[in-house]
N, C-alpha and C. Protein backbone atom coordinates (compact mmCIF):
# COMPACT_ATOMS: atom_id res chain seq x y z
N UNK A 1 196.01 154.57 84.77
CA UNK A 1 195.82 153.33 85.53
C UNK A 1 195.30 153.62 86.91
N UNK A 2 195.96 154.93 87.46
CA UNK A 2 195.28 154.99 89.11
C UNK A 2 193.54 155.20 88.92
N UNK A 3 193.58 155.86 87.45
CA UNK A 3 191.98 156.35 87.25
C UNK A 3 191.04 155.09 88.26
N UNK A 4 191.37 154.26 87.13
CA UNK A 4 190.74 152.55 86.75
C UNK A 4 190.67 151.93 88.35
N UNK A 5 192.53 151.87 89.21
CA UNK A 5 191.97 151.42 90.21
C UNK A 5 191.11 151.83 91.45
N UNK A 6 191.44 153.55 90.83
CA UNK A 6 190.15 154.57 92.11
C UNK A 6 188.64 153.53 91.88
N UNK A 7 188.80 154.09 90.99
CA UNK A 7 187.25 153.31 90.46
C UNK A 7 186.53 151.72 90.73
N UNK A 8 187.91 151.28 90.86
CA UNK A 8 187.60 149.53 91.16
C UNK A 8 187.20 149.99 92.93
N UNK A 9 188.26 150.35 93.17
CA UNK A 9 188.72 150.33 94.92
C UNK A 9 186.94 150.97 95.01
N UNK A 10 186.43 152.31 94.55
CA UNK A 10 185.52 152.64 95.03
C UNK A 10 183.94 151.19 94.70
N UNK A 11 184.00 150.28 93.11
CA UNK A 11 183.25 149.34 93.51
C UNK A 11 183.28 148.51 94.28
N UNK A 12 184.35 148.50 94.66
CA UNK A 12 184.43 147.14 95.78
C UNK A 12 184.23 147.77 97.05
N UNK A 13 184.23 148.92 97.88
CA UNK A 13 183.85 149.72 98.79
C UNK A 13 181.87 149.50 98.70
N UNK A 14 181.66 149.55 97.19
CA UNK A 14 179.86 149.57 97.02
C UNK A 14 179.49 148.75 96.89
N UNK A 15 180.39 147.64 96.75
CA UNK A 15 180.00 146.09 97.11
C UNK A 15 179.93 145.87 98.48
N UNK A 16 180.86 145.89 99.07
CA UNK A 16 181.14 145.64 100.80
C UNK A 16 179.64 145.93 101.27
N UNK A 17 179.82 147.58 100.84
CA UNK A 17 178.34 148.17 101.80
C UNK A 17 177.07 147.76 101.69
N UNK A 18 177.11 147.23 99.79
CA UNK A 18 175.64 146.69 99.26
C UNK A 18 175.61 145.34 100.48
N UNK A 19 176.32 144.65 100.18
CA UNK A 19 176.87 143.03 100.96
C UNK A 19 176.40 143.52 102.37
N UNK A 20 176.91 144.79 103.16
CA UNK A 20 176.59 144.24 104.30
C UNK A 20 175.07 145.10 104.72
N UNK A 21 174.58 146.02 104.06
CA UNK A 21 172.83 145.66 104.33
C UNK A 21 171.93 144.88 103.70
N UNK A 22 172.76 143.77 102.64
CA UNK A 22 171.34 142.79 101.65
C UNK A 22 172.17 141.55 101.84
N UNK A 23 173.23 141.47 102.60
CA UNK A 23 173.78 140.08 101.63
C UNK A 23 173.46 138.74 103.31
N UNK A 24 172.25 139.68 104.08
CA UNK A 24 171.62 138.47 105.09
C UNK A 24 170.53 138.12 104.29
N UNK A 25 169.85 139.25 103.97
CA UNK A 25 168.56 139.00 102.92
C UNK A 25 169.02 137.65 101.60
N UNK A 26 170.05 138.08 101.15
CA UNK A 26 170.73 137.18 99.74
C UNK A 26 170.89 135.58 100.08
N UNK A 27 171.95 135.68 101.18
CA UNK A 27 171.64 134.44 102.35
C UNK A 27 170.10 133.85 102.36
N UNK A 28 169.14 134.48 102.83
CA UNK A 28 168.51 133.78 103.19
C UNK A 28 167.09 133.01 102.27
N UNK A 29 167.60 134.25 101.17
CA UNK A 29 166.59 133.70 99.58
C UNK A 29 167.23 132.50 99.46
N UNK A 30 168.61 132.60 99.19
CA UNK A 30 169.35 130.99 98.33
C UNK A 30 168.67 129.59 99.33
N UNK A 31 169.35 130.23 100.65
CA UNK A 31 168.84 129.00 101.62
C UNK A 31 167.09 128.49 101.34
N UNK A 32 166.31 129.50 101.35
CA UNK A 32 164.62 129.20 101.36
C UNK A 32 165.01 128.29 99.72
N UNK A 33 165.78 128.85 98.40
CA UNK A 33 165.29 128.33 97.15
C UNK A 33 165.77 126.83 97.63
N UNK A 34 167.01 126.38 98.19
CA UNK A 34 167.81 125.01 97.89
C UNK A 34 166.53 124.29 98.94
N UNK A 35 166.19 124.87 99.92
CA UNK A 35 165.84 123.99 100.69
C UNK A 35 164.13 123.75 100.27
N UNK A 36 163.30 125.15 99.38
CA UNK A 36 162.36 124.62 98.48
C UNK A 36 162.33 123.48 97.73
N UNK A 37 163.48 123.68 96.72
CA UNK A 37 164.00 122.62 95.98
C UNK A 37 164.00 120.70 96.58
N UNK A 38 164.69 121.05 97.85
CA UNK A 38 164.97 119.91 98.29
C UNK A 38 163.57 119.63 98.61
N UNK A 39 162.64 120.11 99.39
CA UNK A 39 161.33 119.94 99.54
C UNK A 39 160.37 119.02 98.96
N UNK A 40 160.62 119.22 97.50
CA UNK A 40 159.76 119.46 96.36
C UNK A 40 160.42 117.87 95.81
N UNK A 41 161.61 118.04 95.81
CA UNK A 41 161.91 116.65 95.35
C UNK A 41 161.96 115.50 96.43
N UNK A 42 162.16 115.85 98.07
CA UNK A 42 161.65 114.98 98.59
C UNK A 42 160.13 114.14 98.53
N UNK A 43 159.44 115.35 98.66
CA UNK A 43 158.19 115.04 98.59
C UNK A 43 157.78 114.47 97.82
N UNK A 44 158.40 114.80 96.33
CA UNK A 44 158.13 113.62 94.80
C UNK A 44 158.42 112.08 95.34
N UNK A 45 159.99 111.92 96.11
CA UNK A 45 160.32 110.91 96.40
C UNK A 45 159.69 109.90 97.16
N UNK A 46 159.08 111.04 98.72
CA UNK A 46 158.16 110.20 99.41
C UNK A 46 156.76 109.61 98.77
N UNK A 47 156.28 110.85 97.87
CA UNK A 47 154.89 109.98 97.24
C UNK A 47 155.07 109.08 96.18
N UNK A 48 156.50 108.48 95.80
CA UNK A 48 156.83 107.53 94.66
C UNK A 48 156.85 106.49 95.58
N UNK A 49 157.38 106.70 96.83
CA UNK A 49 157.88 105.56 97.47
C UNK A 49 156.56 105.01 98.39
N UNK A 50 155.55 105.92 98.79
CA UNK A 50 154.62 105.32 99.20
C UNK A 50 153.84 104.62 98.45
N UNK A 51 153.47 105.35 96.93
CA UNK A 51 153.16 104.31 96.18
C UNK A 51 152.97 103.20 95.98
N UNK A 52 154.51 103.33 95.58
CA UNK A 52 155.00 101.46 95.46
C UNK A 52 155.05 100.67 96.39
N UNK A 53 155.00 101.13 97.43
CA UNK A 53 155.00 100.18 99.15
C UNK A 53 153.74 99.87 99.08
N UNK A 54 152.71 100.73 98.56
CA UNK A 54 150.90 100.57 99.19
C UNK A 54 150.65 99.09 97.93
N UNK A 55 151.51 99.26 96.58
CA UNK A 55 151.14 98.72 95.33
C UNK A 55 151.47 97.00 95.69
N UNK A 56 152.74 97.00 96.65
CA UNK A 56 153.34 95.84 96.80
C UNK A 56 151.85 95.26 98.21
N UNK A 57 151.49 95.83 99.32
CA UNK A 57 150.56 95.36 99.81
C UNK A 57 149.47 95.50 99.61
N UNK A 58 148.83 95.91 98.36
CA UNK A 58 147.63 95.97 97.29
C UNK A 58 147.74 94.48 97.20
N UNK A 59 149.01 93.90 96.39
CA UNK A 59 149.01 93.10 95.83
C UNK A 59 148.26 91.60 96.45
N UNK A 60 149.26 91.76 97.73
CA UNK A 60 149.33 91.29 98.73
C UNK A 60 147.64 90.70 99.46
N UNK A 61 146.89 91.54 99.18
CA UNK A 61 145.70 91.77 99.57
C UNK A 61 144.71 91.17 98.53
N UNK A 62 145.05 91.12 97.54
CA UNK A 62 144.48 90.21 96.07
C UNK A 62 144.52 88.81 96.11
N UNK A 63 145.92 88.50 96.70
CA UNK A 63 146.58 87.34 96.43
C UNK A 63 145.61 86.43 98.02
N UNK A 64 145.64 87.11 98.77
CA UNK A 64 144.67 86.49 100.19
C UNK A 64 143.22 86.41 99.64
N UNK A 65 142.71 87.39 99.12
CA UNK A 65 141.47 86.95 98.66
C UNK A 65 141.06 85.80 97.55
N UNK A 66 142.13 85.80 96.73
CA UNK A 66 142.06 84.66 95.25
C UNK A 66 142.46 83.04 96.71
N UNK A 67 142.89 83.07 97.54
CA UNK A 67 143.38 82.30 98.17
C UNK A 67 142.36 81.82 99.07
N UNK A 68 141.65 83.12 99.32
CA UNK A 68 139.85 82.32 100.35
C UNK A 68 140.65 82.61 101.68
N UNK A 69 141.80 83.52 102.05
CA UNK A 69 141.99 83.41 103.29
C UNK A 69 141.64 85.21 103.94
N UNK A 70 140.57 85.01 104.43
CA UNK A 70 139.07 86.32 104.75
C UNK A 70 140.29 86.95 105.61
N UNK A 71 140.46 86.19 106.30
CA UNK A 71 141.22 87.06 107.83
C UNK A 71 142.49 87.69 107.47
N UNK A 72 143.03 87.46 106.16
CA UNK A 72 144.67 88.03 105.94
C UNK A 72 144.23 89.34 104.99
N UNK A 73 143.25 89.02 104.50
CA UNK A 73 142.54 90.02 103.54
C UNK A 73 142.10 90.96 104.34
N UNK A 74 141.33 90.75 105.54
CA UNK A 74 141.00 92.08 106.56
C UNK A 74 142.36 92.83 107.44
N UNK A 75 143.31 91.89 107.47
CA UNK A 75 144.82 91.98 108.02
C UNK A 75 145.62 93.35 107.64
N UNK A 76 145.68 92.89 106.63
CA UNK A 76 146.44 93.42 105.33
C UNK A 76 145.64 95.06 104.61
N UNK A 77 144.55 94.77 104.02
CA UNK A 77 143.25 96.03 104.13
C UNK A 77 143.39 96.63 105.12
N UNK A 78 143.64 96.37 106.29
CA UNK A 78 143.24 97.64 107.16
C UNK A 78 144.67 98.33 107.41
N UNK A 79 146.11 97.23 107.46
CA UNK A 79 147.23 97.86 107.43
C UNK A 79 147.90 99.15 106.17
N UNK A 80 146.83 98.61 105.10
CA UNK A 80 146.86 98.98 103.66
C UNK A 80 146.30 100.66 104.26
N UNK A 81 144.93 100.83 104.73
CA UNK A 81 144.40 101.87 105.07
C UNK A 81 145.05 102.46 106.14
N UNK A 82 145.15 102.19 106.91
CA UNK A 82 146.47 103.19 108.13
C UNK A 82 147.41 103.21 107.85
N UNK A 83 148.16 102.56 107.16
CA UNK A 83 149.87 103.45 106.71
C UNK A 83 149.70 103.88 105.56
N UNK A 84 148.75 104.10 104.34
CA UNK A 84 149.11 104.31 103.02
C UNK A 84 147.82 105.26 102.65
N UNK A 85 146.93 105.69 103.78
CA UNK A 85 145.87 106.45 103.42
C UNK A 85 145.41 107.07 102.30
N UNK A 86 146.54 108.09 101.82
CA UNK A 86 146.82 109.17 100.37
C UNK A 86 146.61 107.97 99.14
N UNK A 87 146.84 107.07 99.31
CA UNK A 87 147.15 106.37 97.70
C UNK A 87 145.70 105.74 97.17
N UNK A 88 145.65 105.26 96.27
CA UNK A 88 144.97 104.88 95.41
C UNK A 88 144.57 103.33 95.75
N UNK A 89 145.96 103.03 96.33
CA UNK A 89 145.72 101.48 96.77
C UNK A 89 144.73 101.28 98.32
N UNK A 90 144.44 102.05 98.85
CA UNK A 90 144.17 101.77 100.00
C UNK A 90 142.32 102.12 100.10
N UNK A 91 142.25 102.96 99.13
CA UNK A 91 140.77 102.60 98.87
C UNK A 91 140.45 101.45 98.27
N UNK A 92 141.42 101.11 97.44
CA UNK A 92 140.97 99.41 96.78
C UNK A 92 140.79 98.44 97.75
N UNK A 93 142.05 98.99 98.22
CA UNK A 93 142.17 97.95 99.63
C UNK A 93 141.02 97.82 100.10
N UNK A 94 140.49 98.89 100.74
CA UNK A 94 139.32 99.11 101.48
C UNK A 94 137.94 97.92 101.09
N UNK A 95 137.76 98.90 99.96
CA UNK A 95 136.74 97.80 98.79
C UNK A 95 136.57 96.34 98.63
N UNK A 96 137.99 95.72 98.76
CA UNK A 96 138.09 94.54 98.81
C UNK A 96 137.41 93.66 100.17
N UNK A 97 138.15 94.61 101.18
CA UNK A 97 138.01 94.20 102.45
C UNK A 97 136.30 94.65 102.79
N UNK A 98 135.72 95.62 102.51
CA UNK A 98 134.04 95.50 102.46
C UNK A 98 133.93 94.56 101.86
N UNK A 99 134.50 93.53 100.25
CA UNK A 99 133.70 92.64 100.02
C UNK A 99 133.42 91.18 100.89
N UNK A 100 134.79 91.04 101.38
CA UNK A 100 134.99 90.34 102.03
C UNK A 100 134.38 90.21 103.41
N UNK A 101 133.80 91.40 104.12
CA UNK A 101 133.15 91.87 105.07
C UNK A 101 131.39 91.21 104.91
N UNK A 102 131.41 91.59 103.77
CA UNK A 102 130.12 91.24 103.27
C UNK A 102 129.41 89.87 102.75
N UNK A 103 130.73 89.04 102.45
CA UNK A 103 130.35 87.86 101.63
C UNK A 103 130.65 86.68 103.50
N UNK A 104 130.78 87.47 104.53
CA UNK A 104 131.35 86.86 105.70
C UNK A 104 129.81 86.88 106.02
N UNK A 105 129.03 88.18 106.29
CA UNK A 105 127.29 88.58 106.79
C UNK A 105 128.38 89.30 107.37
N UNK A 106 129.18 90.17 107.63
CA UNK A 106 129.28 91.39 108.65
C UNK A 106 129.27 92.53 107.63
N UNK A 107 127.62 92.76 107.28
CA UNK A 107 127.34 94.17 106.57
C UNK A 107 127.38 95.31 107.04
N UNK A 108 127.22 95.54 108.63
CA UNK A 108 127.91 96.52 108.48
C UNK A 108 129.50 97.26 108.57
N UNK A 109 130.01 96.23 108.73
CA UNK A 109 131.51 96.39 108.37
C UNK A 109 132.00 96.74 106.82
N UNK A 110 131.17 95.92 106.25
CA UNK A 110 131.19 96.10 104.81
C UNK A 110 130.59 97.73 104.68
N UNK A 111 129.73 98.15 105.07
CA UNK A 111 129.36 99.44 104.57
C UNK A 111 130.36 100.43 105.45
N UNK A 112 131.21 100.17 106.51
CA UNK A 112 132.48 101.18 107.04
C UNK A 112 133.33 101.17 105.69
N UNK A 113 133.29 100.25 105.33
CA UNK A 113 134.50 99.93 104.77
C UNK A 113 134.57 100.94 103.51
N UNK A 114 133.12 100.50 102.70
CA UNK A 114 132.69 101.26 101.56
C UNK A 114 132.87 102.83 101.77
N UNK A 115 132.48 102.99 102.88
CA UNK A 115 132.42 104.66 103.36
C UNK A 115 133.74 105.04 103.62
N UNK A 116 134.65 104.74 103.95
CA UNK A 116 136.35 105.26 104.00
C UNK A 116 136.68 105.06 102.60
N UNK A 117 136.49 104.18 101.76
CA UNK A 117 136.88 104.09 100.15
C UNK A 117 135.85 105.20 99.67
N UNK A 118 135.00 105.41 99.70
CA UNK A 118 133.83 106.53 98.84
C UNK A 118 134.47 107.97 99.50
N UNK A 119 135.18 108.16 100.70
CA UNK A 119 135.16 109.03 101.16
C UNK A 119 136.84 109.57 101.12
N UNK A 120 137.96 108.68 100.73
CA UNK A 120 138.80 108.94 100.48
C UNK A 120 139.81 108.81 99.32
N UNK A 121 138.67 107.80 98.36
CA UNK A 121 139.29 107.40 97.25
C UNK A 121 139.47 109.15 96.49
N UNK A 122 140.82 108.92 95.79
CA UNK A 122 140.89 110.35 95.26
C UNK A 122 140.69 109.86 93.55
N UNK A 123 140.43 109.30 93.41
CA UNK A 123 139.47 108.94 91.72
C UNK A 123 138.06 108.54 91.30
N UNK A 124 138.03 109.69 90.69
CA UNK A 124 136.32 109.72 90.44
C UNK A 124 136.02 108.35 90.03
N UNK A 125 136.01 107.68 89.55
CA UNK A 125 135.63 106.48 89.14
C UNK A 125 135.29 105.19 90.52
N UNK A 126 136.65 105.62 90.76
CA UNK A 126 136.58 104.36 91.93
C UNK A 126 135.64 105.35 93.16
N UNK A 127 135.28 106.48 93.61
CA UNK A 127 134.40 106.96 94.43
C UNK A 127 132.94 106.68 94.22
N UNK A 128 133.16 106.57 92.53
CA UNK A 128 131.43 106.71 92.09
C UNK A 128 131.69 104.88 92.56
N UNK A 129 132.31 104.17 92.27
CA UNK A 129 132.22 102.58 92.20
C UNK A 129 132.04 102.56 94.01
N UNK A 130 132.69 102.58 94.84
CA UNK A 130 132.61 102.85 96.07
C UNK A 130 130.59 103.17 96.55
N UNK A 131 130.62 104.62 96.21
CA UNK A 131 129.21 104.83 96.51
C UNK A 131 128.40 104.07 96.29
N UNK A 132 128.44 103.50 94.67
CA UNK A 132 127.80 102.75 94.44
C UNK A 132 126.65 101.16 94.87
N UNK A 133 128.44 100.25 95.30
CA UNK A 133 128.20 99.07 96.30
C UNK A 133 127.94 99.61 97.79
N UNK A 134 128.41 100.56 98.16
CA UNK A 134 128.14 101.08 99.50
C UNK A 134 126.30 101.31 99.52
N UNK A 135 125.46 101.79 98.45
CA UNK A 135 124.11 101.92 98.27
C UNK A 135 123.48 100.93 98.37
N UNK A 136 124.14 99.58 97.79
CA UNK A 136 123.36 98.18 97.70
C UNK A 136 123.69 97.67 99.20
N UNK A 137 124.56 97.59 99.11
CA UNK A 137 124.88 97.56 101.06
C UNK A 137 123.88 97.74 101.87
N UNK A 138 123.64 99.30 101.98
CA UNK A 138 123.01 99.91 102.74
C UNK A 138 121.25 99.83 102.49
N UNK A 139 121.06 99.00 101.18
CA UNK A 139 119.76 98.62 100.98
C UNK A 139 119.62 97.33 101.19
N UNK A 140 120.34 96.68 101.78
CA UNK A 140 120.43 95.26 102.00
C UNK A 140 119.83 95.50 103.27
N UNK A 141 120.55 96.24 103.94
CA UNK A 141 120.06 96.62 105.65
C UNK A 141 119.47 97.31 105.94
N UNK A 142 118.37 97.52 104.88
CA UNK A 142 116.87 98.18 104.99
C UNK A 142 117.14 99.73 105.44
N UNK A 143 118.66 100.44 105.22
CA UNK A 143 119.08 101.68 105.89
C UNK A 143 118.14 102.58 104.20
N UNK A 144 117.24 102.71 103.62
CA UNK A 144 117.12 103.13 102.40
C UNK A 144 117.56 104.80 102.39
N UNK A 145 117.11 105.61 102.80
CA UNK A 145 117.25 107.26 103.35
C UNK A 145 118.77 107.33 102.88
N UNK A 146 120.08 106.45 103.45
CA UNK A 146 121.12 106.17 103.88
C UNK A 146 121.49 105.87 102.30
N UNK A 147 120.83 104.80 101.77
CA UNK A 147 121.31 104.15 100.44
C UNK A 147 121.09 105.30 99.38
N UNK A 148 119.76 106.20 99.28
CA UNK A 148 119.49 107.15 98.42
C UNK A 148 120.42 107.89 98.39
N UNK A 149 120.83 108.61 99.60
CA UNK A 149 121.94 109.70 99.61
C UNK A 149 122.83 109.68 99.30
N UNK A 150 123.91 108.15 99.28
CA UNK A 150 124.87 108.00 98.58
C UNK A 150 125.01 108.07 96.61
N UNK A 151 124.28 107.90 96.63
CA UNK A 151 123.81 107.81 94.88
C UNK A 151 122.72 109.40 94.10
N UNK A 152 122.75 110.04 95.19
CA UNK A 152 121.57 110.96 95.01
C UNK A 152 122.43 111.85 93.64
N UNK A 153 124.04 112.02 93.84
CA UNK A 153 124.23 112.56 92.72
C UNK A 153 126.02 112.18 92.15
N UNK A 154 125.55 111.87 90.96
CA UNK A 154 126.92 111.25 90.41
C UNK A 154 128.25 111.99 90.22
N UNK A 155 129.15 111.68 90.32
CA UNK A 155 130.01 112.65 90.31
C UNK A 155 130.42 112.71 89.02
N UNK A 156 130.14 112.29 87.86
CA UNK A 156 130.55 112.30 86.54
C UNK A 156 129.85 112.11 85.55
N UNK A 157 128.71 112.38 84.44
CA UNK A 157 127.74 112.21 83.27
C UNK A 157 128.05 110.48 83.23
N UNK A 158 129.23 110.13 83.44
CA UNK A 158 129.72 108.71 83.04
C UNK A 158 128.81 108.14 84.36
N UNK A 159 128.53 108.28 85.02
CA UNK A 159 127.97 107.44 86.11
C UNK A 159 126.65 107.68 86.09
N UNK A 160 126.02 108.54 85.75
CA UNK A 160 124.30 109.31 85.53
C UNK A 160 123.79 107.86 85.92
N UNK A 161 123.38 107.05 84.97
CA UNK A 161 122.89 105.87 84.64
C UNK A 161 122.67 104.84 85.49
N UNK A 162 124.07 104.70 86.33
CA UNK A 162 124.27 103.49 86.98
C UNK A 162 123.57 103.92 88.62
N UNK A 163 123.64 105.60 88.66
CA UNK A 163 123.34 105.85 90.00
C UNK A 163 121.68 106.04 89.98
N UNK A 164 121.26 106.25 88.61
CA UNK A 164 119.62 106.24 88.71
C UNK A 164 118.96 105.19 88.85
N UNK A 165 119.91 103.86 87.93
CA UNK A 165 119.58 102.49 88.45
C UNK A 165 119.48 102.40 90.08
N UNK A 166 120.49 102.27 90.59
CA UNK A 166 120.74 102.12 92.06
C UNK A 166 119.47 103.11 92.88
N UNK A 167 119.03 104.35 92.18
CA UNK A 167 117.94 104.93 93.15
C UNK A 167 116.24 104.23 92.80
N UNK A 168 116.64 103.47 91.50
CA UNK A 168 115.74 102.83 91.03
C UNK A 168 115.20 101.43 92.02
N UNK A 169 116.44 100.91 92.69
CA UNK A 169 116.19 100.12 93.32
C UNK A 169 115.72 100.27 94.81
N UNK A 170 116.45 101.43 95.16
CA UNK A 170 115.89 101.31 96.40
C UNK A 170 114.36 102.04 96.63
N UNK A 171 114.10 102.88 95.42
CA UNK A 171 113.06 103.05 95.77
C UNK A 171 111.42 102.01 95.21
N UNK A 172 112.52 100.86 94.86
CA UNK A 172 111.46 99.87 94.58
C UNK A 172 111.29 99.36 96.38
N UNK A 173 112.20 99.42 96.78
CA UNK A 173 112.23 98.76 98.07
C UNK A 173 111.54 99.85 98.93
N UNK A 174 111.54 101.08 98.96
CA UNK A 174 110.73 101.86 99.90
C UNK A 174 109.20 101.73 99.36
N UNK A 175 108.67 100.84 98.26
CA UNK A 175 107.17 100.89 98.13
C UNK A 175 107.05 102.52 97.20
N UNK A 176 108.16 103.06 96.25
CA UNK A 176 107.51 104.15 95.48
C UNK A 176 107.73 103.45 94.34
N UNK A 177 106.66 103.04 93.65
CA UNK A 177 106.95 102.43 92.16
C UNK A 177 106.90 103.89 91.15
N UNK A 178 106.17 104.79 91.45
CA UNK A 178 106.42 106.06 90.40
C UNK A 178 107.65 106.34 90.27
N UNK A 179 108.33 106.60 91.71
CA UNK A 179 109.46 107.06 91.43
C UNK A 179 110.73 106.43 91.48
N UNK A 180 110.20 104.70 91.45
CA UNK A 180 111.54 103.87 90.92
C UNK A 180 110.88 103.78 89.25
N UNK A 181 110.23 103.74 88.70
CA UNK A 181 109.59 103.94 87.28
C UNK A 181 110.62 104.90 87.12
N UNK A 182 110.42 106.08 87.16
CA UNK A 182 111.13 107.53 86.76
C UNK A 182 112.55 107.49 86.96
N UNK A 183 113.00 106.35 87.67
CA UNK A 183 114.51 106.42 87.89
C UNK A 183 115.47 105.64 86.86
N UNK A 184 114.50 104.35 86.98
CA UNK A 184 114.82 103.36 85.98
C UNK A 184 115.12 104.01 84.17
N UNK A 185 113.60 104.95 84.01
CA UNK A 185 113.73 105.98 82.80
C UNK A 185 114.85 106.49 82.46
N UNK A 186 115.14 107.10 83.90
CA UNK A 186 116.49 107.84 83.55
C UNK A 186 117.31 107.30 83.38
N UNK A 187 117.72 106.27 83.73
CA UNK A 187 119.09 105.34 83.63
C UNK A 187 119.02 105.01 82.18
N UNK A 188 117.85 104.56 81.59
CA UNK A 188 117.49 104.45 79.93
C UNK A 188 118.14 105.14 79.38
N UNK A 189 117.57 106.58 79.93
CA UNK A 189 117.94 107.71 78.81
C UNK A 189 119.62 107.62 78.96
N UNK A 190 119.88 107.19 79.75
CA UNK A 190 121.55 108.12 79.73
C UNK A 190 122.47 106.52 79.88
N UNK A 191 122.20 105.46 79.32
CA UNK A 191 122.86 104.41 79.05
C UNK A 191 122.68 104.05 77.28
N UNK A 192 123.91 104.26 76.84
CA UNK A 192 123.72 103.88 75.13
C UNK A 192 122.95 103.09 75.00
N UNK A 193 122.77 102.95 73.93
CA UNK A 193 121.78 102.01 72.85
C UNK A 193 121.56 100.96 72.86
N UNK A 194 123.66 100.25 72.54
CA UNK A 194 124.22 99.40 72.89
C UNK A 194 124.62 98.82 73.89
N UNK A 195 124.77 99.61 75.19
CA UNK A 195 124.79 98.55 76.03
C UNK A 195 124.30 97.50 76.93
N UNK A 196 124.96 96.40 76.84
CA UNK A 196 124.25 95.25 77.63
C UNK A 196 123.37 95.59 78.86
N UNK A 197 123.50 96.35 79.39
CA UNK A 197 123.19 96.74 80.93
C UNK A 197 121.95 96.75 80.61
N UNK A 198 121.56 97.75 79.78
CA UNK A 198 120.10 97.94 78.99
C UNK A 198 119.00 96.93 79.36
N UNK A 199 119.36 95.91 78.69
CA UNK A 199 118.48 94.68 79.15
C UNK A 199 117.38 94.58 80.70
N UNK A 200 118.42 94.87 81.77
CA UNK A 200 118.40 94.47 83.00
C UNK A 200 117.61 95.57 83.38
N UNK A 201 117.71 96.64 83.31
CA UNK A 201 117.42 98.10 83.32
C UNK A 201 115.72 98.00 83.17
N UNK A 202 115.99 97.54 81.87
CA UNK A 202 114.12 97.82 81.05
C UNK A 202 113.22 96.43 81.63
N UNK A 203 114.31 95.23 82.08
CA UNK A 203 113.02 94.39 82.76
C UNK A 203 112.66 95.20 84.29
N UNK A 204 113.39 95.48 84.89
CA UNK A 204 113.17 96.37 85.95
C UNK A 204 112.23 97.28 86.18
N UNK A 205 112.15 98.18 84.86
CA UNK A 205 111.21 99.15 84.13
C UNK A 205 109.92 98.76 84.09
N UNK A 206 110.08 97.51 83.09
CA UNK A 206 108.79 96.82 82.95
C UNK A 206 107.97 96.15 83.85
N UNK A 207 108.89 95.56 84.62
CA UNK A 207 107.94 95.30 85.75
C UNK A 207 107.25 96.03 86.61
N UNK A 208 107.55 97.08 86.41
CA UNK A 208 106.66 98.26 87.20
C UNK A 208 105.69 98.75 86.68
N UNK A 209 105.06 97.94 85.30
CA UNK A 209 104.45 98.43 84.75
C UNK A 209 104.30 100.01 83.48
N UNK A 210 106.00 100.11 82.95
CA UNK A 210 105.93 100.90 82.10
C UNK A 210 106.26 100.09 80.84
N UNK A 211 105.56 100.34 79.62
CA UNK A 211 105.46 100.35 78.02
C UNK A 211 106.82 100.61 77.29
C-alpha cells in the first residue's frame, strides 16, 4: 500500500508542477474557447435580430408606397439604409426609394439611390436588378458612358440577356446602330425561345434594320 501511495503522492507532486508552468496557458485556451463560443453565438443573434428589425421596416416602407405617401417612403428608406446597411432589406429599401425618387423627376436621387443598392446589395440578383434600373436612369439623363458601364458585364449567365438589351439601348441613344444591332443579337441569343421578352427584343432589332 505505501508502494501505491509513493506513487500517487509523487503524481500529484507532477501535477502541481505540470499545473504550475501550463495551467496559465490551460486558463487561458478555455477562456479564448467560451468566450469564442459566446462570440459566435452572439453574433448569430445580432444578425437574426437585425434582420427581423430591417424586415419589420422593409415592410413599413411598402406599406407608404402602396399608400402614395413619397415622403414616408424616403423617411423610412433612408432610416432602413443607415441602421440596417448589412441586410438584404435595405438595398430593397434603397430601390424602392430610387423609384420613388424617380417617379417624383428627382433622377438624380434616383440614380444615388440605385448606386448604394447595386453597390451594397449582397445578392446577385437584386445587384444585377439594381444595375440594371440604375442604367435606364442614367440613360434618361443622357449620362450614356455612365449607363454602359453599369451593364458592361453581368454578374450571372442568368442576366447575359437583359444587360445586352440595356447596352442595346443606350447605344441606340449614343447614335451606334451597329453596335446596338449587335447587342440586341446578343440578348436573342441568350434569352430562350420561349420567352415573352423576345418579342420586344426583336422589334428593337428590327428596327435597326436587321432580318
Amino acid at each position: 500500500m505505501a508502494v501505491y501511495d509513493l506513487e500517487e503522492q509523487e503524481n500529484i507532486e507532477a501535477l502541481k508542477a505540470w499545473w504550475k508552468d501550463y495551467g496559465k496557458l490551460v486558463i487561458a485556451a478555455v477562456v479564448a474557447f467560451v468566450l469564442g463560443v459566446a462570440g459566435v453565438q452572439g453574433w448569430r443573434y445580432y444578425k437574426a435580430d437585425q434582420s427581423m428589425k430591417s424586415a419589420v421596416l422593409f415592410d413599413q416602407v411598402e406599406e407608404a408606397l402602396r399608400t402614395g405617401d413619397k415622403a414616408k417612403v424616403k423617411e423610412l428608406a433612408a432610416k432602413l439604409v443607415a441602421d440596417y446597411p448589412s441586410t438584404t432589406y435595405a438595398a430593397r429599401g434603397a430601390m424602392l426609394a430610387a423609384r420613388t425618387a424617380f417617379e417624383g423627376g428627382e433622377k438624380d436621387k434616383a440614380a444615388e439611390s440605385l448606386q448604394w443598392a447595386a453597390a451594397n446589395a449582397k445578392d446577385e440578383a437584386l445587384k444585377a436588378l439594381a444595375n440594371l434600373r440604375l442604367s435606364a436612369v442614367l440613360l434618361d439623363l443622357g449620362k450614356y458612358e455612365d449607363a454602359l458601364r453599369v451593364v458592361a458585364t453581368p454578374p450571372t449567365e442568368a442576366f447575359a440577356a437583359l444587360f445586352a438589351d440595356a447596352r442595346g439601348d443606350v447605344l441606340v441613344a449614343q447614335g451606334k446602330p451597329a453596335d446596338a444591332k449587335a447587342a440586341y443579337q446578343m440578348a436573342l441569343d441568350k434569352l430562350p425561345k420561349s420567352a415573352p421578352y423576345r418579342n420586344v427584343v426583336e422589334i428593337k432589332r428590327d428596327a435597326l434594320g436587321i432580318q
